[in-house]
C-alpha atoms as a PDB file:
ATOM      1  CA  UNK A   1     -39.954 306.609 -17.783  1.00  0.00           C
ATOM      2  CA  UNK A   2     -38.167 303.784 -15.433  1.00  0.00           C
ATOM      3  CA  UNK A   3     -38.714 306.442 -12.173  1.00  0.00           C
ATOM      4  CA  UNK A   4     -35.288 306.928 -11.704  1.00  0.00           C
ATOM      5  CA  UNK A   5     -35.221 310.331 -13.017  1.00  0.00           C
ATOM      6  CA  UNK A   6     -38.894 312.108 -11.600  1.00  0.00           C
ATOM      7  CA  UNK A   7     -40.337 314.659 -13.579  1.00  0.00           C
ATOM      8  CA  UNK A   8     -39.666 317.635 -10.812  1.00  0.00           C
ATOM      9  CA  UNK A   9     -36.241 316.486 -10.429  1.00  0.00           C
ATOM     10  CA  UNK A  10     -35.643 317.758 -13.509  1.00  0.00           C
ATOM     11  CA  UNK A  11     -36.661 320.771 -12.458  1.00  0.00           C
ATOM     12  CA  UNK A  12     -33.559 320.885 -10.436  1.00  0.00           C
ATOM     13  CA  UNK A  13     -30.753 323.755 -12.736  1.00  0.00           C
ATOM     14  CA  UNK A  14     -28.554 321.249 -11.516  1.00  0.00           C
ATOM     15  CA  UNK A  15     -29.959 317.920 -12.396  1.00  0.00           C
ATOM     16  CA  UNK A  16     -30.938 319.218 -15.790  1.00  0.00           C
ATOM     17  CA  UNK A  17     -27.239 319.969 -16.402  1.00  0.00           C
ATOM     18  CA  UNK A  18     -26.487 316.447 -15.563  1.00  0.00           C
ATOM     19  CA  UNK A  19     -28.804 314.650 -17.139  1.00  0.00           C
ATOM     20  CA  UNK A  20     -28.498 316.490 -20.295  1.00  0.00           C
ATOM     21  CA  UNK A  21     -24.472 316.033 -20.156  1.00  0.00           C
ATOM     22  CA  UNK A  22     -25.218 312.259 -18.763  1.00  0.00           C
ATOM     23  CA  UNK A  23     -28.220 310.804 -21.052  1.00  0.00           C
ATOM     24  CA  UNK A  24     -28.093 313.632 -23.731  1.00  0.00           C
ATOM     25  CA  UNK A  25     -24.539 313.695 -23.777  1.00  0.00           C
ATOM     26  CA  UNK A  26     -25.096 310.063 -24.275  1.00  0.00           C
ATOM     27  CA  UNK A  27     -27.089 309.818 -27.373  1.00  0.00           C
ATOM     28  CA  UNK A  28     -25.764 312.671 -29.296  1.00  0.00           C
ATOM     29  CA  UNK A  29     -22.002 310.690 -29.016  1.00  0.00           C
ATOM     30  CA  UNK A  30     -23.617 307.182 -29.911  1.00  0.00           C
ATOM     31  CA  UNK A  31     -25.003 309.089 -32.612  1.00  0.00           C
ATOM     32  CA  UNK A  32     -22.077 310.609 -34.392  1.00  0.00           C
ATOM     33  CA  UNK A  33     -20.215 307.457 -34.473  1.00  0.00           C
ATOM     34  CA  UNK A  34     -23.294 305.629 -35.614  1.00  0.00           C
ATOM     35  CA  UNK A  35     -24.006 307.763 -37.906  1.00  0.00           C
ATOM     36  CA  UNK A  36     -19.861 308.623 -39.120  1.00  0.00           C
ATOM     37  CA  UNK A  37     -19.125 304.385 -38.603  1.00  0.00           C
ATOM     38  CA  UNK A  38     -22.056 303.583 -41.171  1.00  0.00           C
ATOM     39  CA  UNK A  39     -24.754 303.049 -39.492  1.00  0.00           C
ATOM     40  CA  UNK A  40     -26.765 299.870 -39.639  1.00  0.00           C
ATOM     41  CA  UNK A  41     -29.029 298.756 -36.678  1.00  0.00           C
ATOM     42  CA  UNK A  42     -26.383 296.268 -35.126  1.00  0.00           C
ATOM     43  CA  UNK A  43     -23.736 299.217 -34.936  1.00  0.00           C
ATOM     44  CA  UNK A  44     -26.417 300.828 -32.768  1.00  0.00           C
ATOM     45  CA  UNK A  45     -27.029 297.822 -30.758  1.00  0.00           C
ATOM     46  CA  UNK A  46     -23.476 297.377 -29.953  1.00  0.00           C
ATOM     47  CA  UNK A  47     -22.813 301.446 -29.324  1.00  0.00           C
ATOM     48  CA  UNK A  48     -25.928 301.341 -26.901  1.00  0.00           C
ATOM     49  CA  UNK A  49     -24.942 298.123 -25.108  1.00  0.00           C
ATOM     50  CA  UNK A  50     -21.689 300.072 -24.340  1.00  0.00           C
ATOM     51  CA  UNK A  51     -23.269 302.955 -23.153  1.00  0.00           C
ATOM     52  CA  UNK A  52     -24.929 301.042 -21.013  1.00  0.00           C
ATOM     53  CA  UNK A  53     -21.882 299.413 -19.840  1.00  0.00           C
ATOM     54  CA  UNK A  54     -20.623 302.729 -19.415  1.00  0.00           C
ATOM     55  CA  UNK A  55     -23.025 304.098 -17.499  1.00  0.00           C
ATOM     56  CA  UNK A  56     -24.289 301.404 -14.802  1.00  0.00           C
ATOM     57  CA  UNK A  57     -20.843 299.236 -14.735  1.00  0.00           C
ATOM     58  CA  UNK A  58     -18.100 301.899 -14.758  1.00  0.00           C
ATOM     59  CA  UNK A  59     -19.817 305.117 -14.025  1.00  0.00           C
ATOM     60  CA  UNK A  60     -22.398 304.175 -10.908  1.00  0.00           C
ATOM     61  CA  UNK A  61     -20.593 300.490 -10.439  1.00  0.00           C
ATOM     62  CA  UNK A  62     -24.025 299.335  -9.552  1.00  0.00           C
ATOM     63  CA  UNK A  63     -23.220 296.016 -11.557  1.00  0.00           C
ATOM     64  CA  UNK A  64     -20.779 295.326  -8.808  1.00  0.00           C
ATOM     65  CA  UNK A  65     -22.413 297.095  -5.428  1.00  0.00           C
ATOM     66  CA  UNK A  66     -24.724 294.587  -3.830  1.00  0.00           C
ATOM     67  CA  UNK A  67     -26.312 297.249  -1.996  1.00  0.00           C
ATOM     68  CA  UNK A  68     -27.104 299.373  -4.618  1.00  0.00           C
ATOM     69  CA  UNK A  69     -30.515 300.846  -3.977  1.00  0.00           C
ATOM     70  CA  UNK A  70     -32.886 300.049  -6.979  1.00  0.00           C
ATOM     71  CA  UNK A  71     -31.510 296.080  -6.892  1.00  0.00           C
ATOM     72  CA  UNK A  72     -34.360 294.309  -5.233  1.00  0.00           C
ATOM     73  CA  UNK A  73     -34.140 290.510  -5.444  1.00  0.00           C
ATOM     74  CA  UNK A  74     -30.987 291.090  -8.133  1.00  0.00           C
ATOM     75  CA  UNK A  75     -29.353 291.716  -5.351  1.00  0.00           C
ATOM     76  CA  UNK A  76     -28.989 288.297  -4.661  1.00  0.00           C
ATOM     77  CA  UNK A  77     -30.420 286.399  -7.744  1.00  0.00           C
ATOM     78  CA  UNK A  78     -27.407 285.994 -10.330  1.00  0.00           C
ATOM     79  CA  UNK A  79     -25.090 287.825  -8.595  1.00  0.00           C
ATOM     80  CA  UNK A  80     -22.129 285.964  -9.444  1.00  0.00           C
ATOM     81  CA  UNK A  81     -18.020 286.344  -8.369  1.00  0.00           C
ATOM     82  CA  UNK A  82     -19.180 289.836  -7.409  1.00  0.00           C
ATOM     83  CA  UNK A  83     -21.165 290.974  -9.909  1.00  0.00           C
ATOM     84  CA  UNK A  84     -25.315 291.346 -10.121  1.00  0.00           C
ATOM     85  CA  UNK A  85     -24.833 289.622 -13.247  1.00  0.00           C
ATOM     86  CA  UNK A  86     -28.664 289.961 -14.166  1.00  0.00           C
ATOM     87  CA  UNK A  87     -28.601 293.412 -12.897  1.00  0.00           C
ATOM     88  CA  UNK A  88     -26.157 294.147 -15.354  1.00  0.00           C
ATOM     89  CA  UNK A  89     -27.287 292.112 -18.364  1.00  0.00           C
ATOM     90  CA  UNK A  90     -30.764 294.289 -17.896  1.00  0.00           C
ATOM     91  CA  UNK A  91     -29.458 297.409 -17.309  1.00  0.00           C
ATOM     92  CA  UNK A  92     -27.519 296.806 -20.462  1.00  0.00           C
ATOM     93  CA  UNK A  93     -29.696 296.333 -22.848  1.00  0.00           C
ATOM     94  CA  UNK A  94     -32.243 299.025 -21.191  1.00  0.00           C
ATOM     95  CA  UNK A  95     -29.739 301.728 -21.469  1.00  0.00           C
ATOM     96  CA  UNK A  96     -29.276 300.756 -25.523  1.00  0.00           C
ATOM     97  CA  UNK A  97     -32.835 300.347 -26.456  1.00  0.00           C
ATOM     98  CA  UNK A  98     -34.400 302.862 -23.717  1.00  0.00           C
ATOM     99  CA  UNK A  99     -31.848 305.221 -22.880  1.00  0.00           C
ATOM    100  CA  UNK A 100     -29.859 305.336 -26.539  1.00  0.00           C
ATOM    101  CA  UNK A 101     -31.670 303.894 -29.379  1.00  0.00           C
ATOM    102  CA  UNK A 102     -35.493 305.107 -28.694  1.00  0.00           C
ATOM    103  CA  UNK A 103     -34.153 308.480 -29.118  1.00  0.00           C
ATOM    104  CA  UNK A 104     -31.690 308.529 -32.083  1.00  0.00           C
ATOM    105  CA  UNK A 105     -34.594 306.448 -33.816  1.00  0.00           C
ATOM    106  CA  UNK A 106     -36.788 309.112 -33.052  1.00  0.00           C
ATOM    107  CA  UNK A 107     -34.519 311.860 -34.606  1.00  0.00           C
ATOM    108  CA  UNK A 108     -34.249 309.787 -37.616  1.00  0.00           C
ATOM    109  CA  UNK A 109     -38.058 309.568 -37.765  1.00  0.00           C
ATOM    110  CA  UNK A 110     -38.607 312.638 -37.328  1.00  0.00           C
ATOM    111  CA  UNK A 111     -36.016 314.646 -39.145  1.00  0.00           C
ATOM    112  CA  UNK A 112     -35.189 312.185 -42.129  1.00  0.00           C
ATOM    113  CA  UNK A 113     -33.540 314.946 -43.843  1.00  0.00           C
ATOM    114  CA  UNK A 114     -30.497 314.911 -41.337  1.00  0.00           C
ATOM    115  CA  UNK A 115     -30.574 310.800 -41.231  1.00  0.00           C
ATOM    116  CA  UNK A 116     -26.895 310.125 -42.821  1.00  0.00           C
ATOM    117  CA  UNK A 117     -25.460 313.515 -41.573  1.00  0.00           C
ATOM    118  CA  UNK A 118     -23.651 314.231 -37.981  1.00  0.00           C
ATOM    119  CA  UNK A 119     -24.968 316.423 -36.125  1.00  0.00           C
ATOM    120  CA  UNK A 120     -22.113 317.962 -34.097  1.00  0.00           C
ATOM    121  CA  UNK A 121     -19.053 320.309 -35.648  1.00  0.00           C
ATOM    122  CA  UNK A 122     -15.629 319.353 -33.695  1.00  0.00           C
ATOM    123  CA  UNK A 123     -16.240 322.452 -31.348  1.00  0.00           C
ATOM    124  CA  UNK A 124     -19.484 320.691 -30.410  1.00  0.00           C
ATOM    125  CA  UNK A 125     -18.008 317.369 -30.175  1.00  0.00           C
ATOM    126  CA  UNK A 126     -15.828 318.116 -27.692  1.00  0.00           C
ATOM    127  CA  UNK A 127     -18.182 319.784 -25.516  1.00  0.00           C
ATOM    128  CA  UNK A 128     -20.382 317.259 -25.396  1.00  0.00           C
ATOM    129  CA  UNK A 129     -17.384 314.781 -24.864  1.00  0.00           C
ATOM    130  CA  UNK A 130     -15.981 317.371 -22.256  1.00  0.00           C
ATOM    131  CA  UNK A 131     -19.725 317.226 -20.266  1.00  0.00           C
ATOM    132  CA  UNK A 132     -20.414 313.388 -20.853  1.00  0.00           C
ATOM    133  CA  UNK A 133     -16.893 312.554 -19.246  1.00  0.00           C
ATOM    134  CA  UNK A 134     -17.415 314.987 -16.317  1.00  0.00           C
ATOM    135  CA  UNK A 135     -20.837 313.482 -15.957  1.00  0.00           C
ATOM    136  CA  UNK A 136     -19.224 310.261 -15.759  1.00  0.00           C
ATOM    137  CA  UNK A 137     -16.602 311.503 -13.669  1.00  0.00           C
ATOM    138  CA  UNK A 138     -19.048 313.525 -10.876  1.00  0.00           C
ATOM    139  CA  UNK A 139     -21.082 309.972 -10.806  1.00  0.00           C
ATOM    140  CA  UNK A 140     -18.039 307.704  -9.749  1.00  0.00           C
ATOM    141  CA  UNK A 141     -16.953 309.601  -7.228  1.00  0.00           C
ATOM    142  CA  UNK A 142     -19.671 311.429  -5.677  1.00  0.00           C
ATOM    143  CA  UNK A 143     -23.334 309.314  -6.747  1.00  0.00           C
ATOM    144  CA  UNK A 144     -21.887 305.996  -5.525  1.00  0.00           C
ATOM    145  CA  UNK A 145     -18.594 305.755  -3.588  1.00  0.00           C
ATOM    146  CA  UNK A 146     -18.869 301.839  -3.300  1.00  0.00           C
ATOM    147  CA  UNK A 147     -15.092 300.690  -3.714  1.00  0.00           C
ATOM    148  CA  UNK A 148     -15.377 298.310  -7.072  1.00  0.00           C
ATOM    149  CA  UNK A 149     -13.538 295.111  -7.406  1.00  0.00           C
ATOM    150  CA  UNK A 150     -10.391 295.428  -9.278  1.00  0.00           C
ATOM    151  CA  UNK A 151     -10.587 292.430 -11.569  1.00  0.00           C
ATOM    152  CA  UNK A 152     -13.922 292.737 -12.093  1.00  0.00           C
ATOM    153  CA  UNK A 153     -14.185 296.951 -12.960  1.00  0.00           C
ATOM    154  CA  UNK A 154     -11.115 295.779 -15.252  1.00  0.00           C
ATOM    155  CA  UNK A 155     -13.108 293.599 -17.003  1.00  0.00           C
ATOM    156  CA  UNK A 156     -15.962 296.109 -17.838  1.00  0.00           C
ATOM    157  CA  UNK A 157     -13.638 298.484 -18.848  1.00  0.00           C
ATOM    158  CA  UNK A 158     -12.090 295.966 -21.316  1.00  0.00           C
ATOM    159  CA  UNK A 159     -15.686 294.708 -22.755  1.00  0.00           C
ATOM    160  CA  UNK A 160     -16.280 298.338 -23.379  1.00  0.00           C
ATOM    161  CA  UNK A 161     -13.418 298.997 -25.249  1.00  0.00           C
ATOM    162  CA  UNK A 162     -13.615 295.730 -27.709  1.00  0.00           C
ATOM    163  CA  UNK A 163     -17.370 296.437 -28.486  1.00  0.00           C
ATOM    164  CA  UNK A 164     -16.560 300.023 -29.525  1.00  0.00           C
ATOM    165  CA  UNK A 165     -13.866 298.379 -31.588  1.00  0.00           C
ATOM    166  CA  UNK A 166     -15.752 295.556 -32.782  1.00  0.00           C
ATOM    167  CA  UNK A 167     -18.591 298.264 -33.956  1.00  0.00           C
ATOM    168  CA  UNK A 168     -16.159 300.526 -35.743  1.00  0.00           C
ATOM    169  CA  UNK A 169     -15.073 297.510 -38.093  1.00  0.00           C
ATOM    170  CA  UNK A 170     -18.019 295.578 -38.063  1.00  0.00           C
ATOM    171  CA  UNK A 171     -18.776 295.028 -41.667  1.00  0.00           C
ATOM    172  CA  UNK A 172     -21.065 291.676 -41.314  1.00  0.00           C
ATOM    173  CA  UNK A 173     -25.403 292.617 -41.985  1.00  0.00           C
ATOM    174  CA  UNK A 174     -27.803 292.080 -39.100  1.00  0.00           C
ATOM    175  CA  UNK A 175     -29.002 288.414 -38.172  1.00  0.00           C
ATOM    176  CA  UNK A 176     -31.543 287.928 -41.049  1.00  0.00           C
ATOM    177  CA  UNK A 177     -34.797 287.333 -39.015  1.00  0.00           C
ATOM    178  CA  UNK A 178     -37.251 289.336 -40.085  1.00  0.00           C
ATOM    179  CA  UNK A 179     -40.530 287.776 -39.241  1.00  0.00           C
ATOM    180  CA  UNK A 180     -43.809 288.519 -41.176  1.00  0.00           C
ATOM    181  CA  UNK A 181     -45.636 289.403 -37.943  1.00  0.00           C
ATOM    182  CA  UNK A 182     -42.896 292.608 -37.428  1.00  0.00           C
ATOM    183  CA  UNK A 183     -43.938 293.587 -40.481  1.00  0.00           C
ATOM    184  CA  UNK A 184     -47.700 293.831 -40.382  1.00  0.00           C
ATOM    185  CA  UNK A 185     -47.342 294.344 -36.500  1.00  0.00           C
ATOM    186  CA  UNK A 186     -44.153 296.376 -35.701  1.00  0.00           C
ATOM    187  CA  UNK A 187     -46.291 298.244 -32.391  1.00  0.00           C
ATOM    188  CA  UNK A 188     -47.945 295.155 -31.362  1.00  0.00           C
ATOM    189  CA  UNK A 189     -44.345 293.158 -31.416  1.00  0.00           C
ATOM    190  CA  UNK A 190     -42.676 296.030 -29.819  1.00  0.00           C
ATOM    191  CA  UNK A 191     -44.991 296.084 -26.814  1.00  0.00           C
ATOM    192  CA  UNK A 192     -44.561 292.382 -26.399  1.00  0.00           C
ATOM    193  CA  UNK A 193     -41.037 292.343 -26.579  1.00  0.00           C
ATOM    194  CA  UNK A 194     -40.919 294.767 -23.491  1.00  0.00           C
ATOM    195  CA  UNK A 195     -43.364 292.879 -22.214  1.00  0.00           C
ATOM    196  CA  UNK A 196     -40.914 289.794 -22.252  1.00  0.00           C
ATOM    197  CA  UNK A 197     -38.394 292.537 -20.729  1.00  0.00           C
ATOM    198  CA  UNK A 198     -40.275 292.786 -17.853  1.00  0.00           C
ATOM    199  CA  UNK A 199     -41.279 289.084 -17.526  1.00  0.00           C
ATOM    200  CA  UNK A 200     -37.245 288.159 -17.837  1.00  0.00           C
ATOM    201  CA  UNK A 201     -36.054 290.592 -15.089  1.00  0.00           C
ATOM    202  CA  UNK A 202     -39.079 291.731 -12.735  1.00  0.00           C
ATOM    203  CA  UNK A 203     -40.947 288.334 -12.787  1.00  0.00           C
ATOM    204  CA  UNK A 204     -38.661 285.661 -12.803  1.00  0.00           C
ATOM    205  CA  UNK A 205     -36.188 286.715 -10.894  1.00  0.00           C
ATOM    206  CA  UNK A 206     -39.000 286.188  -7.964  1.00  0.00           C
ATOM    207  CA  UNK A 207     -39.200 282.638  -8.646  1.00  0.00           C
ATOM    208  CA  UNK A 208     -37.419 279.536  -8.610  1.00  0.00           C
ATOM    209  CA  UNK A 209     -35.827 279.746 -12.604  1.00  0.00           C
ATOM    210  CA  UNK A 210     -32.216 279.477 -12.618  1.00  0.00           C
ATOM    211  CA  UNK A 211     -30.952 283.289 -13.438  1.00  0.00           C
ATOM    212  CA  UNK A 212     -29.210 281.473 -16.373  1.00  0.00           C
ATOM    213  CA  UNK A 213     -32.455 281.963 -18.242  1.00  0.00           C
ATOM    214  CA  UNK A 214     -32.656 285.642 -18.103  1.00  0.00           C
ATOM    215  CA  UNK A 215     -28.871 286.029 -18.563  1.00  0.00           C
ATOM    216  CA  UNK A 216     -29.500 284.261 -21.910  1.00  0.00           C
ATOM    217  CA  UNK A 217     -33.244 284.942 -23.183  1.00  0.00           C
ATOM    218  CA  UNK A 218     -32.570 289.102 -22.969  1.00  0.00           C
ATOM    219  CA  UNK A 219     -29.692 289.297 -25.213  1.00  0.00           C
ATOM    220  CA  UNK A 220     -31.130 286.752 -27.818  1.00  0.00           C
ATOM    221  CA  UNK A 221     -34.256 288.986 -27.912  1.00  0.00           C
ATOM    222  CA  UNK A 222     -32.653 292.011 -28.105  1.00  0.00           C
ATOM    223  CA  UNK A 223     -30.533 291.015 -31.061  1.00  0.00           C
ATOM    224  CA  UNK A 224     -33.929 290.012 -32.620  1.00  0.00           C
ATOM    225  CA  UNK A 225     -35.168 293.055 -31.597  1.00  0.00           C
ATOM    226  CA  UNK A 226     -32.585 295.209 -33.658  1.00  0.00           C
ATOM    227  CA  UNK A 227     -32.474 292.549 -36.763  1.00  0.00           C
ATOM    228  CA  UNK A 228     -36.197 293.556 -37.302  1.00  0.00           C
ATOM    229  CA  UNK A 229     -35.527 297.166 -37.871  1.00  0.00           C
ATOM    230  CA  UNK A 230     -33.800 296.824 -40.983  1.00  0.00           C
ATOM    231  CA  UNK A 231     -36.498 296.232 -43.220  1.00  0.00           C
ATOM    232  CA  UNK A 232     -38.785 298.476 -40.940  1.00  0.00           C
ATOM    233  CA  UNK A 233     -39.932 301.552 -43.086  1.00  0.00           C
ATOM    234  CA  UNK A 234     -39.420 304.920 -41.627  1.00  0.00           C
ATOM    235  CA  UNK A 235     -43.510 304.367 -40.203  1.00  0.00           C
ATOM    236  CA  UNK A 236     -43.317 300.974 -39.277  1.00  0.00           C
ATOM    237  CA  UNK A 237     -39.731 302.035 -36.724  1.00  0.00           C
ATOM    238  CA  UNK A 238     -42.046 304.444 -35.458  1.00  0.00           C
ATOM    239  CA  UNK A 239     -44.459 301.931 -34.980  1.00  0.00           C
ATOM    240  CA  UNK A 240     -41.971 299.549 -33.230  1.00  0.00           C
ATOM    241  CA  UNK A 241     -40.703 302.592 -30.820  1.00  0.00           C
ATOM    242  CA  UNK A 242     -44.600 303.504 -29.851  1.00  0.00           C
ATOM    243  CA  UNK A 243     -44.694 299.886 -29.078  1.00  0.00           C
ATOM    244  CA  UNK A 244     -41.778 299.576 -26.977  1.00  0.00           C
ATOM    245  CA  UNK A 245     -42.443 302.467 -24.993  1.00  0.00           C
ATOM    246  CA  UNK A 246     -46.402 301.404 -24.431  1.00  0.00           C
ATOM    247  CA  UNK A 247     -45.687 298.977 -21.224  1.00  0.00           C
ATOM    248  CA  UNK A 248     -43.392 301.508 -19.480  1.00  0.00           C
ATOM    249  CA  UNK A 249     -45.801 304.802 -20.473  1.00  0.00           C
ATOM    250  CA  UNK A 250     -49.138 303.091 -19.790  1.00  0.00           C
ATOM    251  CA  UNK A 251     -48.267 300.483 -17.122  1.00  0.00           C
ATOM    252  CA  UNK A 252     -45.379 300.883 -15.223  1.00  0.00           C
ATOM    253  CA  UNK A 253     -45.255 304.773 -15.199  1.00  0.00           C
ATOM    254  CA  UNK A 254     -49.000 304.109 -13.185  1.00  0.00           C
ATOM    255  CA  UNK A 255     -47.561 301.890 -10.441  1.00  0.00           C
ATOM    256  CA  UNK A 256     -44.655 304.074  -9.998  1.00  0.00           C
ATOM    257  CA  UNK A 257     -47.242 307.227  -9.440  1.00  0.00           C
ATOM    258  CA  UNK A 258     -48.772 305.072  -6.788  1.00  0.00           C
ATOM    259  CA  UNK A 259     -45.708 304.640  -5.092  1.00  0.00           C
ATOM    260  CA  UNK A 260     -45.496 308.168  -4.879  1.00  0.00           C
ATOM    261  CA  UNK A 261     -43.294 308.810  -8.106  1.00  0.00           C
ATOM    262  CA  UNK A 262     -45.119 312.184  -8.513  1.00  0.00           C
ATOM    263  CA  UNK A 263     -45.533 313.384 -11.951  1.00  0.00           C
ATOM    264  CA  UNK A 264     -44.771 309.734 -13.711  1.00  0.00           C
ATOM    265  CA  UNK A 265     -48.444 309.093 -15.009  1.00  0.00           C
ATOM    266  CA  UNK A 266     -49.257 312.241 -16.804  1.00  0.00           C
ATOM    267  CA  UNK A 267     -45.440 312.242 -18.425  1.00  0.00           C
ATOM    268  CA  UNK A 268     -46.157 308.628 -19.239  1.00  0.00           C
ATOM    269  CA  UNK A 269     -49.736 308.884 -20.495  1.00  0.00           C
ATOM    270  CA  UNK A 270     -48.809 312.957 -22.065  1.00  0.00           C
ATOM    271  CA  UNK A 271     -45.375 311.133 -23.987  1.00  0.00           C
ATOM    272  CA  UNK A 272     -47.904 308.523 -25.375  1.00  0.00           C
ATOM    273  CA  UNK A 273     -50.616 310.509 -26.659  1.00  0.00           C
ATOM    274  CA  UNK A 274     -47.804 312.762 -28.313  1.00  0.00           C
ATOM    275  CA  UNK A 275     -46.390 309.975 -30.049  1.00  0.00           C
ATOM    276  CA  UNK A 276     -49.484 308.516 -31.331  1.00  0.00           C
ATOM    277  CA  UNK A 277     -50.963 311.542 -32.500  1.00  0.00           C
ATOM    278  CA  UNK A 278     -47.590 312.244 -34.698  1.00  0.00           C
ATOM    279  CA  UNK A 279     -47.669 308.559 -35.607  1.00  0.00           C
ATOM    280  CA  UNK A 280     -51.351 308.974 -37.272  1.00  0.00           C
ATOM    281  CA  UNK A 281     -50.528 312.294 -38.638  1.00  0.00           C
ATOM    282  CA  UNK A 282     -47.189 311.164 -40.517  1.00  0.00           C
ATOM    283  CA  UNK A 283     -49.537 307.607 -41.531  1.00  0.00           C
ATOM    284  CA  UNK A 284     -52.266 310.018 -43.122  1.00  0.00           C
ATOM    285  CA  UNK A 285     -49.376 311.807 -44.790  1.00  0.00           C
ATOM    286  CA  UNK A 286     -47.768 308.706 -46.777  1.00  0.00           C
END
């Protein structure tokens, strides 16, 4: 979807092994302790945000490498006491709405008879463990080799491990801001909440707008992002997930095709006829 995984790369025995054990390893983890910690859409938020963390600041250190290919202008804009700090305040919250949530929403939408159950044994817990950490593992030391700051790396590692904490005991309910336009329009205010995404951290950081902005607008819209799902029904969460996928499978997959991302359109366009046609079949089934 975001080009950084091509459709014939997957192809690839090898890269299939890794992105399974990297991404699917991923969600199936986030989803067992979602799923064994209780739940709720904040727990998710929180779980994804540390994947993310995972992932981008510890695993491929991009938040810290200023030369990190897929940077751009974040290479410079808010990069602050050594870290892209709007590089890593995006990648964040991509990784736990693109990369984690989209998908264990899905499975709940989809199979709503295994919503409240795990869906790994402890044999196939710590496989998937055992693959995710040498995922993680194979990425630090062979993907990126970039020497990460000490104090800073430290410091990633640390937020990780209080937001896992924090989301194991987190008791309090979601923000309550539920707006009556989510409700009639979950698709329409998904699409424009990527659509703010993309504004935040592909537009502005172009211009003149203090990064300040973007460090502070994403997180406040992803936590209203994840307080809307709540009161979603089952439909309406399918809804929101068509519409937050819309901009990347309709739009951006396009430009990235043009720029010689072979494959990205039809995925992009194929994924989004799928999911409609499902959508409209399960609405002409309640």
């Amino acid at each position: 979807m975001s080009g950084s995984t091509p459709p014939l790369e997957i192809i690839n025995p090898f890269s299939f092994l890794f992105l399974w054990a990297f991404y699917g390893g991923g969600v199936l983890l986030v989803r067992e302790l979602w799923v064994r910690w209780g739940r709720g859409y904040l727990r998710l938020m929180l779980l994804g945000l540390s994947y993310g963390i995972i992932e981008e600041g510890l695993a491929v250190k991009s938040f810290f490498d200023p030369q990190w290919a897929d940077l751009g202008v974040l290479a410079t804009y808010g990069r602050v006491f050594g870290v892209n700090l709007v590089w890593a305040v995006w990648l964040s919250i991509f990784h736990a709405i693109f990369s984690i949530s989209v998908p264990i929403l899905l499975i709940d939408i989809f199979y709503s008879e295994l919503k409240e159950m795990p869906l790994l044994g402890k044999k196939g817990l710590k496989i998937t463990l055992v693959a995710f950490i040498s995922a993680l593992l194979i990425t630090f030391f062979l993907l990126n080799r970039y020497p990460p700051p000490p104090v800073q790396y430290s410091i990633a590692f640390l937020i990780t491990v209080l937001l896992v904490l924090k989301t194991k005991t987190l008791r309090t309910a979601p923000p309550k801001l539920m707006s009556a336009f989510t409700l009639k329009h979950p698709m329409s205010y998904g699409t424009l909440f990527t659509l703010s995404l993309f504004i935040l951290y592909m537009f502005i950081p172009n211009t003149s707008v203090p990064f300040v902005i973007p460090v502070t607008l994403g997180p406040l819209f992803t936590v209203h992002l994840y307080s809307q799902m709540e009161k979603l029904p089952a439909l309406g969460r399918f809804a929101l997930v068509i519409g937050i996928l819309s901009p990347f499978l309709l739009f951006y997959d396009m430009i990235l095709e043009l720029n010689n991302i072979f494959g990205m359109s039809a995925v992009g366009v194929g994924t989004f006829i799928v999911l409609l046609w499902k959508y409209r079949r399960m609405k002409s089934l309640s």
